[in-house]
Protein backbone atom coordinates (compact mmCIF):
# COMPACT_ATOMS: atom_id res chain seq x y z
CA UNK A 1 -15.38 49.04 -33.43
CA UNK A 2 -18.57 49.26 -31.34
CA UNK A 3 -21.82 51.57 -32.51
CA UNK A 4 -25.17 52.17 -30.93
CA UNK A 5 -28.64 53.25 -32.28
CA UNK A 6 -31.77 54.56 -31.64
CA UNK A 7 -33.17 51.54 -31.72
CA UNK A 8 -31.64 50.60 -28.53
CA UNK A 9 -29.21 47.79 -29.81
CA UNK A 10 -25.16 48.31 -30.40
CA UNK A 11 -23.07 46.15 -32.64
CA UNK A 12 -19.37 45.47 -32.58
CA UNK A 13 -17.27 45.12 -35.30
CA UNK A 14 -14.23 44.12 -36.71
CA UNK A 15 -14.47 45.88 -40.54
CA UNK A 16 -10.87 44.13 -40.89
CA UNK A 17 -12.63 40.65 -40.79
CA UNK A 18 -15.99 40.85 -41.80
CA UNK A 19 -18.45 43.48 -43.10
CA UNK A 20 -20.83 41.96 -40.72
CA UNK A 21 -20.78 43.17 -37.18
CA UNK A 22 -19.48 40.29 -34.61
CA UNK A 23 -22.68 40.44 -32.09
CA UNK A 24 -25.96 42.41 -31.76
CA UNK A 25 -26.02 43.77 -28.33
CA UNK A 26 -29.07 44.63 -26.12
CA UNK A 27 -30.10 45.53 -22.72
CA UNK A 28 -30.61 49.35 -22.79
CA UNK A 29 -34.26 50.62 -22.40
CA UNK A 30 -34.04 53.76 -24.72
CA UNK A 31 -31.22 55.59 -26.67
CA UNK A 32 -28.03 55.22 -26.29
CA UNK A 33 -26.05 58.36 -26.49
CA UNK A 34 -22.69 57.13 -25.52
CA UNK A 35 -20.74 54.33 -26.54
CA UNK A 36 -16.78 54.03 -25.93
CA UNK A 37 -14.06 51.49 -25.58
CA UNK A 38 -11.99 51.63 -22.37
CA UNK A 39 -7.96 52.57 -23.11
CA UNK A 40 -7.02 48.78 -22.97
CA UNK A 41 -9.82 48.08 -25.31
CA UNK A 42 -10.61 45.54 -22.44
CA UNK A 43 -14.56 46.69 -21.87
CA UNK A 44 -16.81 48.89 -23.54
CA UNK A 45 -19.18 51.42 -21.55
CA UNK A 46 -22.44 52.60 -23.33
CA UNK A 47 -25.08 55.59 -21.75
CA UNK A 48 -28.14 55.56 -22.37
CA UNK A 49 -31.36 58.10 -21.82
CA UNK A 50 -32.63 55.02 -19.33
CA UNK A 51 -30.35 56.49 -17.11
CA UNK A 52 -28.19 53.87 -16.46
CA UNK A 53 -24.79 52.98 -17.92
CA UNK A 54 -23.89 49.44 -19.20
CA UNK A 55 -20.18 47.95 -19.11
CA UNK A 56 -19.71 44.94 -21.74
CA UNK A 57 -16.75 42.67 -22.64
CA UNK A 58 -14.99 44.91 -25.15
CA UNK A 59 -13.56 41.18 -27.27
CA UNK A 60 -17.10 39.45 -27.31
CA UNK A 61 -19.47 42.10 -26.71
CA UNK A 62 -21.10 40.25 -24.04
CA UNK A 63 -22.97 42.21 -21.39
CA UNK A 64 -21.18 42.16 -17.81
CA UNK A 65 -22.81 44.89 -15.68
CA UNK A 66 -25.11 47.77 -15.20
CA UNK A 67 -24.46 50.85 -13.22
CA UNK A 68 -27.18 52.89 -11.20
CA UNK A 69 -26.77 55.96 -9.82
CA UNK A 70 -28.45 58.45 -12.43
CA UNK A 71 -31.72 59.81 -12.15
CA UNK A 72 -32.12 61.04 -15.50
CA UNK A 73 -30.42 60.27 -19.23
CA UNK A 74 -26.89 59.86 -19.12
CA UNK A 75 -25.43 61.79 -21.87
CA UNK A 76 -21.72 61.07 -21.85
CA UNK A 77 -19.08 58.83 -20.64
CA UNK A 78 -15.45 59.16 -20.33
CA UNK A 79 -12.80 56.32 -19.33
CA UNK A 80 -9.62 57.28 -17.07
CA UNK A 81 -6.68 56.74 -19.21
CA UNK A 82 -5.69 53.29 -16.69
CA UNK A 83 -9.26 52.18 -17.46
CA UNK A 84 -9.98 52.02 -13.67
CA UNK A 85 -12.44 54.67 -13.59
CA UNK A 86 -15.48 55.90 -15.80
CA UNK A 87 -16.82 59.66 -15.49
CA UNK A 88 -20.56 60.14 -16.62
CA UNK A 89 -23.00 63.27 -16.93
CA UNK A 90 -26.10 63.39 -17.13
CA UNK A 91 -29.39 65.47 -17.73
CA UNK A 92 -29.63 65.30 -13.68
CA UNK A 93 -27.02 67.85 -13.49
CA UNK A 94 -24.62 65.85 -11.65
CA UNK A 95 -21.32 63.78 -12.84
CA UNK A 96 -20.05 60.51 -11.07
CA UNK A 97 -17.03 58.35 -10.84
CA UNK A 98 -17.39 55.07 -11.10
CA UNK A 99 -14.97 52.48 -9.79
CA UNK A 100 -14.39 49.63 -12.42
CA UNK A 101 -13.15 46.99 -10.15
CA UNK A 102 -17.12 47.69 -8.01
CA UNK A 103 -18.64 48.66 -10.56
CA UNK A 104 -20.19 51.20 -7.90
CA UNK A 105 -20.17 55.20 -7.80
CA UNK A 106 -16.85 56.44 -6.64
CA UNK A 107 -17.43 60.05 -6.52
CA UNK A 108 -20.79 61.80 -7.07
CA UNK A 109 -20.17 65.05 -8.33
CA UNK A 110 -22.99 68.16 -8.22
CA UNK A 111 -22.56 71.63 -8.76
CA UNK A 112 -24.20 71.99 -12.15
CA UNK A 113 -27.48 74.28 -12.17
CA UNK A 114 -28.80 71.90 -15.31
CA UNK A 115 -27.80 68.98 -17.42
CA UNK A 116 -24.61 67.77 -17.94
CA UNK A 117 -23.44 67.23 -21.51
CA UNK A 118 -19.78 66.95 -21.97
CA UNK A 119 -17.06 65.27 -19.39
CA UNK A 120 -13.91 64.40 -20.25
CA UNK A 121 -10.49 63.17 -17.79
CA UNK A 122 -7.19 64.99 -17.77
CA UNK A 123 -4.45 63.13 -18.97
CA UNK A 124 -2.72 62.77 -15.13
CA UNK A 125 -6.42 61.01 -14.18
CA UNK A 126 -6.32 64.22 -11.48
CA UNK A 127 -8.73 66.01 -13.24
CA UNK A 128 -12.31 66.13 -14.76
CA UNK A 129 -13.99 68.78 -16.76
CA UNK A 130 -17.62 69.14 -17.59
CA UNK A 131 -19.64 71.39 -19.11
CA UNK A 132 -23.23 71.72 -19.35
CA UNK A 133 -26.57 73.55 -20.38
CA UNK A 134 -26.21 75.94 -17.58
CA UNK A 135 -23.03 77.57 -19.50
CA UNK A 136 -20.63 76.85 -17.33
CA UNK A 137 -16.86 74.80 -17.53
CA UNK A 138 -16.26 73.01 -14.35
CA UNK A 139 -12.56 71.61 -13.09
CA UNK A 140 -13.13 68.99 -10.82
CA UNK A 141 -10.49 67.83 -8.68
CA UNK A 142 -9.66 63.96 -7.16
């Protein structure tokens, strides 16, 4: 289990062990607002309003990369169900695809008149949909 705060720290967890969390993590510059474990609970992804998005070792917790590409908070992040890709959205208005293997942007993704709040991958990996303060549902296809 992996959490993050306001405070700019996450902790994993393994409740089943210990009541104590396993590591303190650190490395974001404000809030994080996301925090998920990939499918094959290899790596964890956390977004944060510093507008970038961190990928750590989902066993140890140990930080492994950063990825730039947002110019504003990144709200959400969603994992492709092979845990190849990662979809974000952000207060920028765009979405992008980001390539695991890189760890660079895959796909950037505008077309939202305001931010982006809510992405989420279709369970063929074909499709994205987002939705966002501008009202609108968006189908995005690869």
């Amino acid at each position: 289990m992996v959490s993050g705060s306001d405070d700019f720290t996450m902790y994993l967890w393994s409740p089943e062990i210990d009541k104590k969390p396993i590591i303190r993590m650190t490395g974001h510059h404000n809030l994080i607002n996301d925090v998920k474990f990939s499918p094959d609970m290899r790596l964890i992804a956390s977004a944060s309003f510093d507008k970038s998005i961190k990928i750590w070792n989902g066993r140890s917790g140990k930080f492994l990369a950063t990825l730039h590409g947002h110019v504003q908070a990144v709200y959400q992040i969603s994992w492709s169900a092979d845990s190849r890709l990662i979809v974000s959205g952000s207060a920028d208005s765009t979405l992008k695809v980001w390539d695991m293997k890189t760890c660079k942007i895959m796909m950037d993704l505008p077309g939202h008149a305001d931010e982006v709040y809510a992405v989420d991958w279709s369970p063929d990996g074909q499709r994205v949909v987002s939705g966002g303060k501008d009202k609108v549902i968006k189908i995005w296809r690869r």
